[in-house]
Protein backbone atom coordinates (compact mmCIF):
# COMPACT_ATOMS: atom_id res chain seq x y z
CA UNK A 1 -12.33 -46.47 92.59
CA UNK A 2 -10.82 -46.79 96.06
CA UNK A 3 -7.73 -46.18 95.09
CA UNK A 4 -9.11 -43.02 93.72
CA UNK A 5 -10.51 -42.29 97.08
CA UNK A 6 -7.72 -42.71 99.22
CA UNK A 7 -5.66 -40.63 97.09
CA UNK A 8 -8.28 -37.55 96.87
CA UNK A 9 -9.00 -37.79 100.99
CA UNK A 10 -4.88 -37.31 100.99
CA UNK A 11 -4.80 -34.43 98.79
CA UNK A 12 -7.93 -32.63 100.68
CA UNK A 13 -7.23 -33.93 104.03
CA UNK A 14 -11.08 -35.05 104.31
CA UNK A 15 -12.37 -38.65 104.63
CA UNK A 16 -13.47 -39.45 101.11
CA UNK A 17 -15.40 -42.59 100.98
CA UNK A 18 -16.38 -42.50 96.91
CA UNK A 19 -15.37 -41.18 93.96
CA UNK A 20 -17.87 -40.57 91.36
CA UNK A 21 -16.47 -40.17 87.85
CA UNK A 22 -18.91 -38.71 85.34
CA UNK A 23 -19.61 -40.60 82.71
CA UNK A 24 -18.65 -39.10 79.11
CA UNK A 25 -21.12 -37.59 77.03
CA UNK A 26 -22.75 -39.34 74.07
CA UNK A 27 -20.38 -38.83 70.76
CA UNK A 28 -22.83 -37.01 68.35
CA UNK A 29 -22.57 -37.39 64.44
CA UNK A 30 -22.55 -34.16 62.32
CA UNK A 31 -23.30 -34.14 58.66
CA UNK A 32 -21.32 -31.58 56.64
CA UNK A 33 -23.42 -30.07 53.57
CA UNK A 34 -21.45 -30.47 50.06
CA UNK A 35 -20.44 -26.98 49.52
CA UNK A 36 -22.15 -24.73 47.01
CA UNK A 37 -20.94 -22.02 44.99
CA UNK A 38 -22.63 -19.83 43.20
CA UNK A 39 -21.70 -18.61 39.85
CA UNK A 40 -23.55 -15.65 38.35
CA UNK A 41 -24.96 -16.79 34.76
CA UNK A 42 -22.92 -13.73 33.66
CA UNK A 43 -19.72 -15.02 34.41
CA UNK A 44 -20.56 -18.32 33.01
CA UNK A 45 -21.67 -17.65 29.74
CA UNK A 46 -18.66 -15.59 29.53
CA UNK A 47 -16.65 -18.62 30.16
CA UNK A 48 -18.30 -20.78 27.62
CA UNK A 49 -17.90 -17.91 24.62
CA UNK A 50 -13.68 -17.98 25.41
CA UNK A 51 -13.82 -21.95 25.18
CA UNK A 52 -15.98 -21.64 22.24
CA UNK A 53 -13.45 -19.23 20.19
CA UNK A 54 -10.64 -20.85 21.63
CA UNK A 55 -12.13 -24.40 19.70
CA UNK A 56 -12.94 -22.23 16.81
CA UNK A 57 -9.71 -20.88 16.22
CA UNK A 58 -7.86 -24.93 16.90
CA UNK A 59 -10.37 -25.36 13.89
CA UNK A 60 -9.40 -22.64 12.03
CA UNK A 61 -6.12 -23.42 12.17
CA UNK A 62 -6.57 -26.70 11.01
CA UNK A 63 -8.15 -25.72 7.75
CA UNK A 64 -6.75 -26.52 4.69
CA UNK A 65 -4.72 -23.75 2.46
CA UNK A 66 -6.83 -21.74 0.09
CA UNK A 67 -6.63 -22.73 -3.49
CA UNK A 68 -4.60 -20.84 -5.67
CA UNK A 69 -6.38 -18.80 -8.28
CA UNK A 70 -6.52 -20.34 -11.67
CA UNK A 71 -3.69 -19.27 -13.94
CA UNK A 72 -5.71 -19.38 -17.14
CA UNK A 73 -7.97 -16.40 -15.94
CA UNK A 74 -9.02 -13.34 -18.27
CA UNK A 75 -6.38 -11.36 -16.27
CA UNK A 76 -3.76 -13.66 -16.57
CA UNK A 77 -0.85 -11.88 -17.53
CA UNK A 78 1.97 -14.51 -16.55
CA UNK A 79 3.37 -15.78 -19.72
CA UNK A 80 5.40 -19.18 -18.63
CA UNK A 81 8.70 -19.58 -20.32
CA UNK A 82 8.60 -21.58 -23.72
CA UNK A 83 4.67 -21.22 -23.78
CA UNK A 84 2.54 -21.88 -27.13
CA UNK A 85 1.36 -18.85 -28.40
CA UNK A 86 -1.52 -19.90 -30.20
CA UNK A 87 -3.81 -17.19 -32.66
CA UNK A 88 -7.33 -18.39 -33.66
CA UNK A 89 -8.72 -18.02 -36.93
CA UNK A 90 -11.07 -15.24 -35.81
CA UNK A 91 -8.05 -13.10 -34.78
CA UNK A 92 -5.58 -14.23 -37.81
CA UNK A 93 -5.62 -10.91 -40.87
CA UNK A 94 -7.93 -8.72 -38.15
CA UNK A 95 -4.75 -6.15 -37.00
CA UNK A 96 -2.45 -4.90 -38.94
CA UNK A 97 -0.42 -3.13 -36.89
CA UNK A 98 0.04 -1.75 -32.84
CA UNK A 99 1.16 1.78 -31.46
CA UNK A 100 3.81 1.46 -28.41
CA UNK A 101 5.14 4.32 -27.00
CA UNK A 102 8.29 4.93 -26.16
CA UNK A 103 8.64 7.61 -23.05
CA UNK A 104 12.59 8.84 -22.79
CA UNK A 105 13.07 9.54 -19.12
CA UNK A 106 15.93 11.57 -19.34
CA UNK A 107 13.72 14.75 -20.33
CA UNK A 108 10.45 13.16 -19.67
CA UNK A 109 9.37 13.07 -23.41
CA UNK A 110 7.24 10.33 -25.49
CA UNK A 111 6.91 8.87 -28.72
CA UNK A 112 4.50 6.97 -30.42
CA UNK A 113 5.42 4.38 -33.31
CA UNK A 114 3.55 2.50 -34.99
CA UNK A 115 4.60 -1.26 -35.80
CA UNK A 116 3.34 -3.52 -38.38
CA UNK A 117 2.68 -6.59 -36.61
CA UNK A 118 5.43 -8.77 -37.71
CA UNK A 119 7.74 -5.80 -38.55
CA UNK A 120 9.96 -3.53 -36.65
CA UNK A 121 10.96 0.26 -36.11
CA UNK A 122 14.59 1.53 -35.09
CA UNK A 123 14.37 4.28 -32.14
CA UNK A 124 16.29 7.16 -33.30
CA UNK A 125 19.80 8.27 -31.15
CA UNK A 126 19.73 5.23 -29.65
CA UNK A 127 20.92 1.59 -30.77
CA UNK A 128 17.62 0.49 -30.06
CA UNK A 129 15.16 -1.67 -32.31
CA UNK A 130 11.33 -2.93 -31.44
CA UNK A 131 10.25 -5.83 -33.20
CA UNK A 132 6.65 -6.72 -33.31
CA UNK A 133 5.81 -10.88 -33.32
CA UNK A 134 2.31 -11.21 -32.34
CA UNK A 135 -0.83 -9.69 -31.01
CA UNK A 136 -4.01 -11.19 -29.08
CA UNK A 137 -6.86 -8.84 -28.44
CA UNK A 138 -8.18 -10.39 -25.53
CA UNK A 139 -4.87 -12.32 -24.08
CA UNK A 140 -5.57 -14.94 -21.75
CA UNK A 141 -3.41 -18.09 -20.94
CA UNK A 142 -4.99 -21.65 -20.74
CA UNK A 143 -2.01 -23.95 -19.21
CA UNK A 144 0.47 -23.79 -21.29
CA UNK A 145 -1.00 -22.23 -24.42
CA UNK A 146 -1.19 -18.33 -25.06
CA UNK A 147 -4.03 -17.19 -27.11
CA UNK A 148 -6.87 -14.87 -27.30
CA UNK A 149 -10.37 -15.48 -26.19
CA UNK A 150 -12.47 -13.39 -28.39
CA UNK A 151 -11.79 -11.09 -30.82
CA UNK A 152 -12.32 -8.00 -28.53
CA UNK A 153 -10.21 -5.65 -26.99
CA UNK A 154 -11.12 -7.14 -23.24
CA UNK A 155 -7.43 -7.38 -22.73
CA UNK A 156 -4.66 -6.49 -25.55
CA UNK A 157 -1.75 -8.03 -25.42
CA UNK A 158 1.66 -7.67 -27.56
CA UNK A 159 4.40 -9.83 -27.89
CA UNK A 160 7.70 -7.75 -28.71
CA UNK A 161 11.17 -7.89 -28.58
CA UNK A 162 13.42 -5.37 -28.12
CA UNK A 163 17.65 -5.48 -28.61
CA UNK A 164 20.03 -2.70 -28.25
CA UNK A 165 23.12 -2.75 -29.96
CA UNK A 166 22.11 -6.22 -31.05
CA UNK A 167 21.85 -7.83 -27.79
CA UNK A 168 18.15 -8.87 -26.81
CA UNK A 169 17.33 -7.02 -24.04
CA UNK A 170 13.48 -8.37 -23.72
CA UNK A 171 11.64 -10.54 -25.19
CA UNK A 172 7.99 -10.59 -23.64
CA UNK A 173 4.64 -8.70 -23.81
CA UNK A 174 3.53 -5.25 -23.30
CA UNK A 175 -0.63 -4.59 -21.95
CA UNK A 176 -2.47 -1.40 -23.17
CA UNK A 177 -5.04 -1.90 -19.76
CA UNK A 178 -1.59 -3.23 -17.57
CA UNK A 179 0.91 -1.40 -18.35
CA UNK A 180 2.92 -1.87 -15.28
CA UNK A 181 2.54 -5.84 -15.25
CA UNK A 182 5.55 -7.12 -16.43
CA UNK A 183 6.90 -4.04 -17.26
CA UNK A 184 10.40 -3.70 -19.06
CA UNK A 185 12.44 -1.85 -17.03
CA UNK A 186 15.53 0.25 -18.74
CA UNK A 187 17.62 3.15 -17.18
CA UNK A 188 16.21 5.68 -19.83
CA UNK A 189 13.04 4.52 -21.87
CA UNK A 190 10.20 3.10 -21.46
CA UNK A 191 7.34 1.23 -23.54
CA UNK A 192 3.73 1.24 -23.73
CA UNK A 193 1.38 -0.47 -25.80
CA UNK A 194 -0.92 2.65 -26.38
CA UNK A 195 -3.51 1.49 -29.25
CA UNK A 196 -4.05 -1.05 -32.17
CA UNK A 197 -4.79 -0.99 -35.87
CA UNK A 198 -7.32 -2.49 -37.40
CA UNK A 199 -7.04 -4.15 -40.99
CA UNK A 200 -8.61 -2.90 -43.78
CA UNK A 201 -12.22 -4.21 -44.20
């Protein structure tokens, strides 16, 4: 301290007998607030919908495949390769015969012939020949077996086969109600099962 004198009474050029150094203030503690934001309830529910179809879709996603439809359906139309073809007794004797249509596309002109079931017709000027096997009035397929489920016409069916020049050129059925499913396709005619015929009571 009188060190600190001497040295001020130099500086001013006055006698200085004390220096009085002021003590420091008092440190004082401040306590910070945690900060708050607020959200509008808007905003938040908004929030909570996206996570909610965000999990929704992770779930989705995670779902197993659907199950394919069963093959052995009324509407059924795929006829596997080597299948049984199976006619119940409540079909067997009912038709005697079918009517197929053949459309020439080269002058957009139809016929209509009709087959014994179990016989065959020769298209004329052409080398072509339909042969009738079997028919099931209300075709359906049940695994591996092709039959008929009633003895209705929910679903005619015709199994035919069809060479030209003595080649087979198809061998598989023809549907009066689906005539496009599993159609035989040939550069100039085409074939239609069109109607059935009864046998005689």
């Amino acid at each position: 301290m009188a060190e600190g004198a001497r040295l001020l009474s130099e500086y001013t050029g006055k006698p200085v007998s004390r220096v009085r150094i002021p003590l420091s203030p008092p440190l004082t503690t401040y306590r910070v607030s945690p900060l708050k934001i607020a959200v509008p309830l808007q905003t938040a529910l908004s929030v909570l919908m996206i996570l909610f179809a965000g999990l929704s879709g992770c779930r989705q996603d995670q779902q197993p495949p659907p199950k394919k439809p069963d093959v052995g359906s009324l509407n059924a139309h795929t006829a596997k390769a080597g299948a049984a073809i199976v006619v119940p007794a409540y079909v067997a004797g009912k038709w005697k015969a079918v009517k197929i249509a053949v459309i020439d596309k080269s002058n957009v002109s139809q016929k209509v012939y009709t087959i014994p079931i179990g016989g065959k017709v020769a298209i004329p000027a052409s080398d072509m020949v339909i042969r009738v096997e079997t028919f099931l009035p209300a075709f359906i397929m049940e695994g591996s077996t092709l039959t008929s489920a009633s003895n209705e016409l929910t679903n005619p069916g015709v199994k035919v086969q069809i060479t030209e020049s003595g080649a087979l050129i198809f061998d598989g059925w023809l549907f009066s109600k689906f005539p496009n499913t599993h159609a035989f396709m040939h550069p100039k005619y085409g074939f239609t099962l069109v109607a059935v015929v009864a046998a005689d009571k």
